[in-house]
N, C-alpha and C. Protein backbone atom coordinates (compact mmCIF):
# COMPACT_ATOMS: atom_id res chain seq x y z
N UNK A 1 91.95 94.84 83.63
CA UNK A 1 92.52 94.97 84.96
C UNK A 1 94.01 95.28 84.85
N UNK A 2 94.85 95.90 85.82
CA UNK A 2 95.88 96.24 86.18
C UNK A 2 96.72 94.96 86.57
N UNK A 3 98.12 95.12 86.24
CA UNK A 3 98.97 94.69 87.14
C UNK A 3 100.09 95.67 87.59
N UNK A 4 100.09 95.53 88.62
CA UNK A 4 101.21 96.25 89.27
C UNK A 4 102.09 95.70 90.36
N UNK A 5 103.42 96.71 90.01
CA UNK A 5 104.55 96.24 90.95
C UNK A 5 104.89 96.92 92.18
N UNK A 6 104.98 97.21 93.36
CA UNK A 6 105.23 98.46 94.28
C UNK A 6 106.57 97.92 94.68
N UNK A 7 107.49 98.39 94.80
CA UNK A 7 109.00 97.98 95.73
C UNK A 7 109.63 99.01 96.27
N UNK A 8 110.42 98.77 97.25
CA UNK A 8 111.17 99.90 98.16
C UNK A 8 112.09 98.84 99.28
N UNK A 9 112.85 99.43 99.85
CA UNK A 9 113.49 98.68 100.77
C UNK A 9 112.28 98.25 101.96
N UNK A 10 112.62 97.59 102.77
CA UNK A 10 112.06 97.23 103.83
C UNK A 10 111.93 98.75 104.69
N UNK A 11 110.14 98.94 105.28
CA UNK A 11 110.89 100.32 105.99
C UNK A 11 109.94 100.89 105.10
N UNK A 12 110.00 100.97 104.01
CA UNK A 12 109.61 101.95 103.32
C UNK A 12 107.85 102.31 102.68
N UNK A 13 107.10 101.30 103.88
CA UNK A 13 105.95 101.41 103.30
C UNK A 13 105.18 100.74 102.08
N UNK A 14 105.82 100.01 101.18
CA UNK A 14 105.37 99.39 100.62
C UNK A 14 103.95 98.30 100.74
N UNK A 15 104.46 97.47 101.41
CA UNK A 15 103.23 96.98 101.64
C UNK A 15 101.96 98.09 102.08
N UNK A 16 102.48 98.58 102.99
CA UNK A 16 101.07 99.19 103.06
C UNK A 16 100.54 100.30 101.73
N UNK A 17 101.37 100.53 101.14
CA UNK A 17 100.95 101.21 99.77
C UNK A 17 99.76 100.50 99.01
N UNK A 18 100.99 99.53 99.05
CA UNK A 18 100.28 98.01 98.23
C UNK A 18 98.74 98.11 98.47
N UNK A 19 98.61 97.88 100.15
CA UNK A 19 97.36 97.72 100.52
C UNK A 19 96.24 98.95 100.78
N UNK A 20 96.66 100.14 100.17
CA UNK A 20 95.95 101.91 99.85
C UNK A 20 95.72 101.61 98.48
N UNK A 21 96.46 100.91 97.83
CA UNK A 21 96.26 101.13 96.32
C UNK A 21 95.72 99.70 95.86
N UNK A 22 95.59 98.92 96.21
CA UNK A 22 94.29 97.57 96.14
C UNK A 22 93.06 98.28 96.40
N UNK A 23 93.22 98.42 97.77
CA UNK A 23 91.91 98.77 98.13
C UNK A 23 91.43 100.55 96.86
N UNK A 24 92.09 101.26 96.69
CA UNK A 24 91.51 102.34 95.55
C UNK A 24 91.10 101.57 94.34
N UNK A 25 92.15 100.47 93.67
CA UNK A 25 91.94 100.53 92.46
C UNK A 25 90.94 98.69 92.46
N UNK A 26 90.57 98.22 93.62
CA UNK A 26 90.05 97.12 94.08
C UNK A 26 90.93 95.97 93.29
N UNK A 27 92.08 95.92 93.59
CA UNK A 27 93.04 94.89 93.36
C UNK A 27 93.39 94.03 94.28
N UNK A 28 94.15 92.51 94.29
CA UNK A 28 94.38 92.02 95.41
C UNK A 28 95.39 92.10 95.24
N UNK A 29 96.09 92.34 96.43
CA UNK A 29 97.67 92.51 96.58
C UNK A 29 98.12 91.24 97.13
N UNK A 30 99.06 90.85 96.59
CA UNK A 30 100.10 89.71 96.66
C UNK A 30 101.52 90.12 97.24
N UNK A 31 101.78 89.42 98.52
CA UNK A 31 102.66 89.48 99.14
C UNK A 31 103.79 88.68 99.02
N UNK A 32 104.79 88.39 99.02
CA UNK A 32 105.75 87.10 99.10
C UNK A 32 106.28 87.15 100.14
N UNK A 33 106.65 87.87 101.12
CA UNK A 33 106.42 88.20 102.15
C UNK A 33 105.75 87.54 103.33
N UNK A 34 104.27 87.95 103.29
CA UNK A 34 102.87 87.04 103.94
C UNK A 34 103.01 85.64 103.52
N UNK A 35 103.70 85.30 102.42
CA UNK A 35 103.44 83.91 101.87
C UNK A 35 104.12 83.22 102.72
N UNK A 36 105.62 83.94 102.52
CA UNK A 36 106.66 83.55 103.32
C UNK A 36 106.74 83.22 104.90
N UNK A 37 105.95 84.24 105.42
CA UNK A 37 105.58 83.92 106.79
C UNK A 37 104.49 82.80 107.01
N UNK A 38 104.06 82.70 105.83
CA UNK A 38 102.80 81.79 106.44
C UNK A 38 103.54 80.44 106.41
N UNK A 39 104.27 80.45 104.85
CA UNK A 39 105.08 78.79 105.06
C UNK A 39 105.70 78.57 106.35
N UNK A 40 106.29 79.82 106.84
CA UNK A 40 107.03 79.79 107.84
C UNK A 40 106.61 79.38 109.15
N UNK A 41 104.71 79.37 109.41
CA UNK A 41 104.66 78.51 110.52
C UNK A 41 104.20 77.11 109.95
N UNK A 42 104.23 76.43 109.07
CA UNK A 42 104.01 75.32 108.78
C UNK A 42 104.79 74.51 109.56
N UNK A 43 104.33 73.21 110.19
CA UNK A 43 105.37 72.23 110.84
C UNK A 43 106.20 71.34 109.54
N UNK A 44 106.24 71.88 108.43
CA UNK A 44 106.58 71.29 107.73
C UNK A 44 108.58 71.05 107.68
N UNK A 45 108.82 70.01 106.74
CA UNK A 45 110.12 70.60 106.71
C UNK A 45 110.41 71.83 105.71
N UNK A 46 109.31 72.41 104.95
CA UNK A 46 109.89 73.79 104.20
C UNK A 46 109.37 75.35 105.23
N UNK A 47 108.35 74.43 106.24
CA UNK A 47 108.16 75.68 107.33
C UNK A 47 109.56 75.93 108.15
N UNK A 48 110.08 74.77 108.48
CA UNK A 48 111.34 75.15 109.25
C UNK A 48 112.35 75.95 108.60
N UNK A 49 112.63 75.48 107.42
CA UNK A 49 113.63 76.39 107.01
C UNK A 49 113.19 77.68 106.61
N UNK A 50 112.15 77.43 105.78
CA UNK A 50 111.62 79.09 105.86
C UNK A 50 111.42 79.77 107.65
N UNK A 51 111.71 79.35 108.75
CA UNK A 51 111.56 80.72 109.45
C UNK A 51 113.27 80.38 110.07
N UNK A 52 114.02 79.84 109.81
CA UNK A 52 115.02 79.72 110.24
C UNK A 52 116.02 80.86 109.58
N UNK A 53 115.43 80.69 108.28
CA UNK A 53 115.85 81.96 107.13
C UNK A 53 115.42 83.22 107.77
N UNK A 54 113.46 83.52 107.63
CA UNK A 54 113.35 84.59 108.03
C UNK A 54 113.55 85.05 108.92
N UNK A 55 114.19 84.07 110.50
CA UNK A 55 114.88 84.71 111.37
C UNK A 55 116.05 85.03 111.32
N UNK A 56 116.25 85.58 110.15
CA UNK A 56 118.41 85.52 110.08
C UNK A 56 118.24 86.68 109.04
N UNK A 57 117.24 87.13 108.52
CA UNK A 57 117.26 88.14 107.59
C UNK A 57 116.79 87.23 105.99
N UNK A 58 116.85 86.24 106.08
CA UNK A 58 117.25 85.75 104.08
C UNK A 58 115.90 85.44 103.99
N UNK A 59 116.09 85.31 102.81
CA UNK A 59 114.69 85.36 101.86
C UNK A 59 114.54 83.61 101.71
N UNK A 60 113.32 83.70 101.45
CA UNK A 60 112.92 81.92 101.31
C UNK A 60 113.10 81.51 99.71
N UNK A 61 113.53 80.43 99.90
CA UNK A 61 114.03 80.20 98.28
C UNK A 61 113.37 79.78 97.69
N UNK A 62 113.53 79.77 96.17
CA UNK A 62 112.60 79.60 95.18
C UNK A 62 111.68 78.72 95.17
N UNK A 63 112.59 77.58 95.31
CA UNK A 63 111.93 75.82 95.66
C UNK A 63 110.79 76.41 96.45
N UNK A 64 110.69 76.87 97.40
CA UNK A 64 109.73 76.79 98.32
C UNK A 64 108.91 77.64 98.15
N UNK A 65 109.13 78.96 98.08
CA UNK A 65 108.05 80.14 97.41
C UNK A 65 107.38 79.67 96.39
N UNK A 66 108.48 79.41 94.95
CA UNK A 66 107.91 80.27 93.82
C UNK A 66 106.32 78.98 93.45
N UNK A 67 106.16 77.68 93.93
CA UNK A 67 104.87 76.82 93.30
C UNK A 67 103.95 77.80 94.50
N UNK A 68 104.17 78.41 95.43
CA UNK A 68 103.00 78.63 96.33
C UNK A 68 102.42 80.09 95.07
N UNK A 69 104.00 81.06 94.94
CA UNK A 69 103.03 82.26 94.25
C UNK A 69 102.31 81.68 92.92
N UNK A 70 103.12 80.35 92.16
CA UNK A 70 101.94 80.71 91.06
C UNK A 70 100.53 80.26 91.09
N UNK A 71 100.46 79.40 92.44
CA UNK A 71 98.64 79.75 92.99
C UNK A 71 98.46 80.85 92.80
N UNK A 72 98.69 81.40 93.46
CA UNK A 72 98.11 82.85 93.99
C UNK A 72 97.96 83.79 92.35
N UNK A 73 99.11 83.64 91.85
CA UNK A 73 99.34 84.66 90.53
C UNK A 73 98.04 83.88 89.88
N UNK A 74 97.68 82.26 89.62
CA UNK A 74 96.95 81.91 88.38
C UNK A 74 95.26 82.14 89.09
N UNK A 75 95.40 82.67 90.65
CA UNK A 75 93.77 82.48 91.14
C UNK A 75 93.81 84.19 90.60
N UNK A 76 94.44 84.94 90.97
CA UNK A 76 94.06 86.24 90.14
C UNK A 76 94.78 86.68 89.18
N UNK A 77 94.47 85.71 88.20
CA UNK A 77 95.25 86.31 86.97
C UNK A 77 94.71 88.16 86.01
N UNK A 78 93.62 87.90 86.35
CA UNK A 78 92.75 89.27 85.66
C UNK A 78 93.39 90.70 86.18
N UNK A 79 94.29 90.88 87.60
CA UNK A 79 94.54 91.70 87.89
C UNK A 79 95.32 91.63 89.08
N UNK A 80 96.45 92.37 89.60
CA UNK A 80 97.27 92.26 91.27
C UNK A 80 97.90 93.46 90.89
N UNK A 81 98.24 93.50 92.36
CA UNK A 81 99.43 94.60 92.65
C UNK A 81 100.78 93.23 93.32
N UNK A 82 101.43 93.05 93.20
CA UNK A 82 102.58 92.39 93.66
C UNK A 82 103.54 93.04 94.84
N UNK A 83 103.50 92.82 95.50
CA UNK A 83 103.91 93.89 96.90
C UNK A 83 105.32 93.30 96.63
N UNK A 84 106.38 93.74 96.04
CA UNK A 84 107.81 93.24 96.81
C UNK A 84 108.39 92.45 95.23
N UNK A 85 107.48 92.12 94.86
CA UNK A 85 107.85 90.71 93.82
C UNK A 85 108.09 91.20 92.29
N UNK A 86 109.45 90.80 91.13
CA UNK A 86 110.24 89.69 91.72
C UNK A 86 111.71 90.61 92.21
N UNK A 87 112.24 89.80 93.44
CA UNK A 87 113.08 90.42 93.97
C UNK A 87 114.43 90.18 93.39
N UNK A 88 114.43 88.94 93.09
CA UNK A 88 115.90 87.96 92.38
C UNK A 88 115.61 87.69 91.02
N UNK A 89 117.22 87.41 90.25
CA UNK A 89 116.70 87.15 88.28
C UNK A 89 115.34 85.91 88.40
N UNK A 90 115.88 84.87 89.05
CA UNK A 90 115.30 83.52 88.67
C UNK A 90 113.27 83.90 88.92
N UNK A 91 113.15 84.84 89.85
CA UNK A 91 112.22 85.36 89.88
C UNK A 91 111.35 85.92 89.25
N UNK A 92 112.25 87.31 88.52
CA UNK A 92 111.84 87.56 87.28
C UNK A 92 111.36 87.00 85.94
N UNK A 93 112.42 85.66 86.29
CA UNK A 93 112.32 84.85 84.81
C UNK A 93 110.85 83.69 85.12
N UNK A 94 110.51 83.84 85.94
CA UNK A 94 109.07 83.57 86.32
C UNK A 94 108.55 84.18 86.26
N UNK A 95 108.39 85.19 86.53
CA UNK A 95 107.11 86.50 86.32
C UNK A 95 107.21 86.42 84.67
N UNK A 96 107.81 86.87 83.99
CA UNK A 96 108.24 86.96 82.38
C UNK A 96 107.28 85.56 81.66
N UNK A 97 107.63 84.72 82.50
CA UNK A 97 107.42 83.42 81.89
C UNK A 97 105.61 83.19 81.84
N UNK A 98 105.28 83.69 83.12
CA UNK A 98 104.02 83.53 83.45
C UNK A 98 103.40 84.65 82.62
N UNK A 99 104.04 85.53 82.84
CA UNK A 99 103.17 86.74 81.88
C UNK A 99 103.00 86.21 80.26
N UNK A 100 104.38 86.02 79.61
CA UNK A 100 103.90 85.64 78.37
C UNK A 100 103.08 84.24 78.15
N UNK A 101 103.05 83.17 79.10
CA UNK A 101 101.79 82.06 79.22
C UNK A 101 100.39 82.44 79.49
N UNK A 102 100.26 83.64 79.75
CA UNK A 102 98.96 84.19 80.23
C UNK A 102 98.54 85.72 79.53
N UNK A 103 99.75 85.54 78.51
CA UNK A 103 99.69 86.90 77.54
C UNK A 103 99.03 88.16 78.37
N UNK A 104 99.74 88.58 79.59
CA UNK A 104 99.93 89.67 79.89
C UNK A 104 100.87 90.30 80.30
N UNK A 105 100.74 91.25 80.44
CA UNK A 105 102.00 92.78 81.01
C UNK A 105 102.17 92.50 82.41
N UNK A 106 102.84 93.56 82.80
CA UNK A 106 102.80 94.64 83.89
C UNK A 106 102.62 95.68 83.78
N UNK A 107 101.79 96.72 84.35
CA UNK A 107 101.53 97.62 83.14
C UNK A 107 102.07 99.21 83.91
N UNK A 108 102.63 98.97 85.39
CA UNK A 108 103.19 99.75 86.07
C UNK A 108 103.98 99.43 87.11
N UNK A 109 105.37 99.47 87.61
CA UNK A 109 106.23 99.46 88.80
C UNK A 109 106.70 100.74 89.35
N UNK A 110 105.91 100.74 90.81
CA UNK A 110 106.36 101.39 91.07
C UNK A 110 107.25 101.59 92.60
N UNK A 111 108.63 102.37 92.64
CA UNK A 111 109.82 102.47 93.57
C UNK A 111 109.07 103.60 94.28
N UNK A 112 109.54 103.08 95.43
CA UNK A 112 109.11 104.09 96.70
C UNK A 112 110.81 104.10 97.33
N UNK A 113 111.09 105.37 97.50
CA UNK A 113 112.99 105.10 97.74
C UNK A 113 112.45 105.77 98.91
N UNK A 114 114.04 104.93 100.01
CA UNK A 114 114.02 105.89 101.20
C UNK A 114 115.44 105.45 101.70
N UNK A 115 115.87 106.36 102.28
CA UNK A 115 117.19 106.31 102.67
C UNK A 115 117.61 104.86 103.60
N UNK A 116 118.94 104.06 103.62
CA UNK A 116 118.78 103.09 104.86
C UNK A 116 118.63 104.05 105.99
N UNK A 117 118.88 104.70 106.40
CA UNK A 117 118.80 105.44 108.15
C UNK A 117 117.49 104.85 108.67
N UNK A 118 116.59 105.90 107.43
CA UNK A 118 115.24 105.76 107.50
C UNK A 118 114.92 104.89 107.44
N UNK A 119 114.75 103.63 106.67
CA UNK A 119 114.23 102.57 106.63
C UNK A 119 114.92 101.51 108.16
N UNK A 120 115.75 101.79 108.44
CA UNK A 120 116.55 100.88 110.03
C UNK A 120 115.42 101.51 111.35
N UNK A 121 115.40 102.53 110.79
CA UNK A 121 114.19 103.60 112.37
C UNK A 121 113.18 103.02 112.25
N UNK A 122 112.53 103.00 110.82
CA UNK A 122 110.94 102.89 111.15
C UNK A 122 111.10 101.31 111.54
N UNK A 123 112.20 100.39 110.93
CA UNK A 123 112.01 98.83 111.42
C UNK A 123 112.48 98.54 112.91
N UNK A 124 112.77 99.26 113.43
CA UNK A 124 113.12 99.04 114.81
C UNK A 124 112.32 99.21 115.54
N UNK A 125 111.49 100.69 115.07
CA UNK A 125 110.09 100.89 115.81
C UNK A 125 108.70 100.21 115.52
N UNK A 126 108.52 99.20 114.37
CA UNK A 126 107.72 98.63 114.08
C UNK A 126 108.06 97.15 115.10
N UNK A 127 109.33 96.43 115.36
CA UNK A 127 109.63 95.78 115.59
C UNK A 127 109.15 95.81 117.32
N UNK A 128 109.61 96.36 118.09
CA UNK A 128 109.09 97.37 119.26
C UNK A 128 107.58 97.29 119.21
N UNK A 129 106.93 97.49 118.44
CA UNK A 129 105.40 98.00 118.39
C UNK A 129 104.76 96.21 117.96
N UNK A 130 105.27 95.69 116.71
CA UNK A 130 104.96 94.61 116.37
C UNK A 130 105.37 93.27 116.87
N UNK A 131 106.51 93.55 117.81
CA UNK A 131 107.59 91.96 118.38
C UNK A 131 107.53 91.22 116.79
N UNK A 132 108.06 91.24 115.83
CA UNK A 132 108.37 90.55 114.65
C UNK A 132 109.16 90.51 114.90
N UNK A 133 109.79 89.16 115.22
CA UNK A 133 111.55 88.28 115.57
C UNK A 133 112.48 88.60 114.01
N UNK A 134 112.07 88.90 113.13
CA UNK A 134 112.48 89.07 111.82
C UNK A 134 113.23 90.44 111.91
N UNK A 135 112.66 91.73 112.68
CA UNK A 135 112.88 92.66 112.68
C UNK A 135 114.45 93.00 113.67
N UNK A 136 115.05 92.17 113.50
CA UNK A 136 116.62 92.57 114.81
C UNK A 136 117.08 94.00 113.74
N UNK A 137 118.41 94.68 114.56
CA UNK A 137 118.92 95.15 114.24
C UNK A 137 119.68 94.55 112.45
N UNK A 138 120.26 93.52 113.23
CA UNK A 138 121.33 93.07 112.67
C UNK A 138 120.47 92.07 111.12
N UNK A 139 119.61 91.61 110.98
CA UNK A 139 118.71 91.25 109.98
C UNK A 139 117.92 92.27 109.06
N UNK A 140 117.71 93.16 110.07
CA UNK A 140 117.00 94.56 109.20
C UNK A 140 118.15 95.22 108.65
N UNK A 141 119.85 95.22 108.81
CA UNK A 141 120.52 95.83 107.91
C UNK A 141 120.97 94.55 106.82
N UNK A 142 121.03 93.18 107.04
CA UNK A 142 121.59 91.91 106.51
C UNK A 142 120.52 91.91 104.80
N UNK A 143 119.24 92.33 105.50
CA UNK A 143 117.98 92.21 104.57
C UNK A 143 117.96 93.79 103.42
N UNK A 144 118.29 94.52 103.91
CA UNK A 144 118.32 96.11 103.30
C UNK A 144 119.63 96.17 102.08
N UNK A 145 120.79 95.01 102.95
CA UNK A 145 122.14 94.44 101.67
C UNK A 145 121.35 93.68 100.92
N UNK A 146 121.03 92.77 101.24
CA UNK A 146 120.12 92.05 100.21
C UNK A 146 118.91 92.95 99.35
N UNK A 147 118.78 93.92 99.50
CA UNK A 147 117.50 94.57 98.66
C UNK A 147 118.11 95.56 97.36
N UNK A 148 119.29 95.82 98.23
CA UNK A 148 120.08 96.59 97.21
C UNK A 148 120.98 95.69 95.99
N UNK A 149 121.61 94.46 96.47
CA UNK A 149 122.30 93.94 95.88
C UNK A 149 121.37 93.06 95.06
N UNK A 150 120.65 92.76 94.98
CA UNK A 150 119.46 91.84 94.07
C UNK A 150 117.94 92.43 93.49
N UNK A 151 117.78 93.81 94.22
CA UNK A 151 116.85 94.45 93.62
C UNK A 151 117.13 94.87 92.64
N UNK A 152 118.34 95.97 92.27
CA UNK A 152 118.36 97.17 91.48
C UNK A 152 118.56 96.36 90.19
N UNK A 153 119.27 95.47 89.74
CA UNK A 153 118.94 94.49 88.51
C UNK A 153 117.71 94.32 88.21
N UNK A 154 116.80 94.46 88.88
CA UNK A 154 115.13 94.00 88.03
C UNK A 154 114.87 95.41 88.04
N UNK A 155 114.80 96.33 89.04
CA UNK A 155 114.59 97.68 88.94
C UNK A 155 115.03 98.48 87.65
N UNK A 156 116.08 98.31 87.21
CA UNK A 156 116.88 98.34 85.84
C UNK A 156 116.23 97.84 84.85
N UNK A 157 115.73 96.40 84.85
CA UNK A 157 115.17 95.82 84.02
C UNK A 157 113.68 96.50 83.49
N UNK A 158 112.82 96.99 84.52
CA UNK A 158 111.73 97.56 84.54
C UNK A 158 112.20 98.92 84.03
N UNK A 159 112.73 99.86 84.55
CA UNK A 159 113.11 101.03 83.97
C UNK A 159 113.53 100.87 82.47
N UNK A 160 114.23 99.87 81.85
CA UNK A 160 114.23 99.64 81.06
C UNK A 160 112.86 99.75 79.66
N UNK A 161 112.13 98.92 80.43
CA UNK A 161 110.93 98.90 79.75
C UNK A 161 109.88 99.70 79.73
N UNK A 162 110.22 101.01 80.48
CA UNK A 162 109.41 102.13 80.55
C UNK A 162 108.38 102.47 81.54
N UNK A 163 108.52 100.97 82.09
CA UNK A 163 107.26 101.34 83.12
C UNK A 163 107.13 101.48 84.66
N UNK A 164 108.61 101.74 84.97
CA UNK A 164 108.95 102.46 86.06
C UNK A 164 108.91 103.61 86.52
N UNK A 165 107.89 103.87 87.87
CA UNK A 165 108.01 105.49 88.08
C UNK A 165 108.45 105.50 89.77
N UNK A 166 109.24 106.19 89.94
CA UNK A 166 109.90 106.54 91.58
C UNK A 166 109.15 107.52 92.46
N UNK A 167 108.86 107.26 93.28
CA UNK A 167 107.97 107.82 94.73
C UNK A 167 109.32 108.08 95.57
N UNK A 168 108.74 109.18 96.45
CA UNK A 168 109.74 109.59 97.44
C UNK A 168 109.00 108.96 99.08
N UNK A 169 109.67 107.90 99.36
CA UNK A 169 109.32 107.53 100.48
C UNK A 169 109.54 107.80 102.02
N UNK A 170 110.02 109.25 102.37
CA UNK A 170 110.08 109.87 103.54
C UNK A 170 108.62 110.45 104.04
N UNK A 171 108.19 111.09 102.65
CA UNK A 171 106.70 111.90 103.96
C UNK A 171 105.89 110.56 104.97
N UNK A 172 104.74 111.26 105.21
CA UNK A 172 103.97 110.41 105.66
C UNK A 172 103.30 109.54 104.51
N UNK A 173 102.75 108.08 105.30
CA UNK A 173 101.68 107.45 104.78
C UNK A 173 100.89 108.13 103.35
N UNK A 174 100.01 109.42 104.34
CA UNK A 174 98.92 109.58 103.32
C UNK A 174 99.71 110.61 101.68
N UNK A 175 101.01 111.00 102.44
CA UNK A 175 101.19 112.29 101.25
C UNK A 175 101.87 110.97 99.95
N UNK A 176 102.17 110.05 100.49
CA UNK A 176 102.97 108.94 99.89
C UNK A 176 101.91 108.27 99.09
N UNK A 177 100.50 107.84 99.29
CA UNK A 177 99.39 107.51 98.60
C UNK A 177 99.25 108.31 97.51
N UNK A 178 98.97 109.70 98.13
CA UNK A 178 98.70 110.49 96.99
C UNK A 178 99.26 110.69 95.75
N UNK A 179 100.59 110.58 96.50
CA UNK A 179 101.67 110.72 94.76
C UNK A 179 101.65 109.45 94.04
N UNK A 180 101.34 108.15 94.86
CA UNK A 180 101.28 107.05 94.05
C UNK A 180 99.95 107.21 93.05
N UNK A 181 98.78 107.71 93.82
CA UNK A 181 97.15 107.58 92.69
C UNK A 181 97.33 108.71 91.89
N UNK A 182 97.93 109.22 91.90
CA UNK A 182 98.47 110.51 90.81
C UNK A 182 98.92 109.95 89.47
N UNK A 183 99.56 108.66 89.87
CA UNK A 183 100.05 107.87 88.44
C UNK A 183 99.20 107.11 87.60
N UNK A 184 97.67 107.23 88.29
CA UNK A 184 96.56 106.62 87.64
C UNK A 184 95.62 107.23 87.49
């Protein structure tokens, strides 16, 4: 089985890639994201702060994410696509960690780039279409600083290791699939 990475700014289709290319290559895609929202309606005290965060733009912190993903990572260890994940070092150094405890790879990441303009339009109009309180103006650019300033270090890191390939994330949906199953 595969593992794979898909990332792009917010905006840029990813997830739903994620979820074209599970469903082709019958993988389950892992969100941190979905996770995140889900802690986030918990009445818990890590539900509160997780949506207090995701209403302000910030990401949910480790403490609180990272024991939920390694459920998820150790129920499908044989194979995932990782929608988004890892976004921060300490992240990485979990993924790394888990991979060599479970003596596997990643065996592809792949960047879907798209301009901020583009990525602020389509989240405004998803936001509009979806009412996701997450989606303001002012959080969808707060979150897009945050993608740049803490992504491109693991992005680097992966390019590093060869197994980075870049998608152009302006066409549509389907022309954007295609160039991704092209890499398999």
């Amino acid at each position: 089985m595969m593992r794979i990475i898909i990332y792009g700014p917010q905006g840029s289709g990813k997830s739903t890639q994620a979820q074209l290319l599970g469903q082709k290559l019958n993988l389950p895609v892992i969100s941190t994201g979905e996770i995140s929202r889900q802690i986030s309606t918990e009445n818990t005290p890590e539900g509160i702060i997780t949506k207090e965060l995701i209403d302000r733009g910030e990401p949910t912190p480790p403490e609180i994410l990272n024991p939920r993903l390694e459920k998820v990572l150790a129920e499908n260890s044989n194979g995932y696509i990782l929608d988004g994940f890892p976004r921060f070092s300490n992240q990485l150094y979990l993924l790394e960690e888990w991979l060599a405890k479970t003596e596997t790879k990643i065996d592809k990441v792949i960047l879907i780039n798209l301009p901020n303009e583009t990525s602020i339009k389509r989240l405004m109009s998803r936001a509009a279409i979806e009412g996701r309180a997450d989606d303001t103006e002012e959080s969808i650019k707060r979150r897009l600083e945050l993608y740049v300033e803490q992504t491109q270090p693991i992005i680097d890191f992966f390019r590093g290791k060869g197994v980075l390939v870049e998608v152009d994330g302006v066409p549509g949906i389907e022309e954007i699939h295609a160039s991704i199953v092209k890499l398999f």
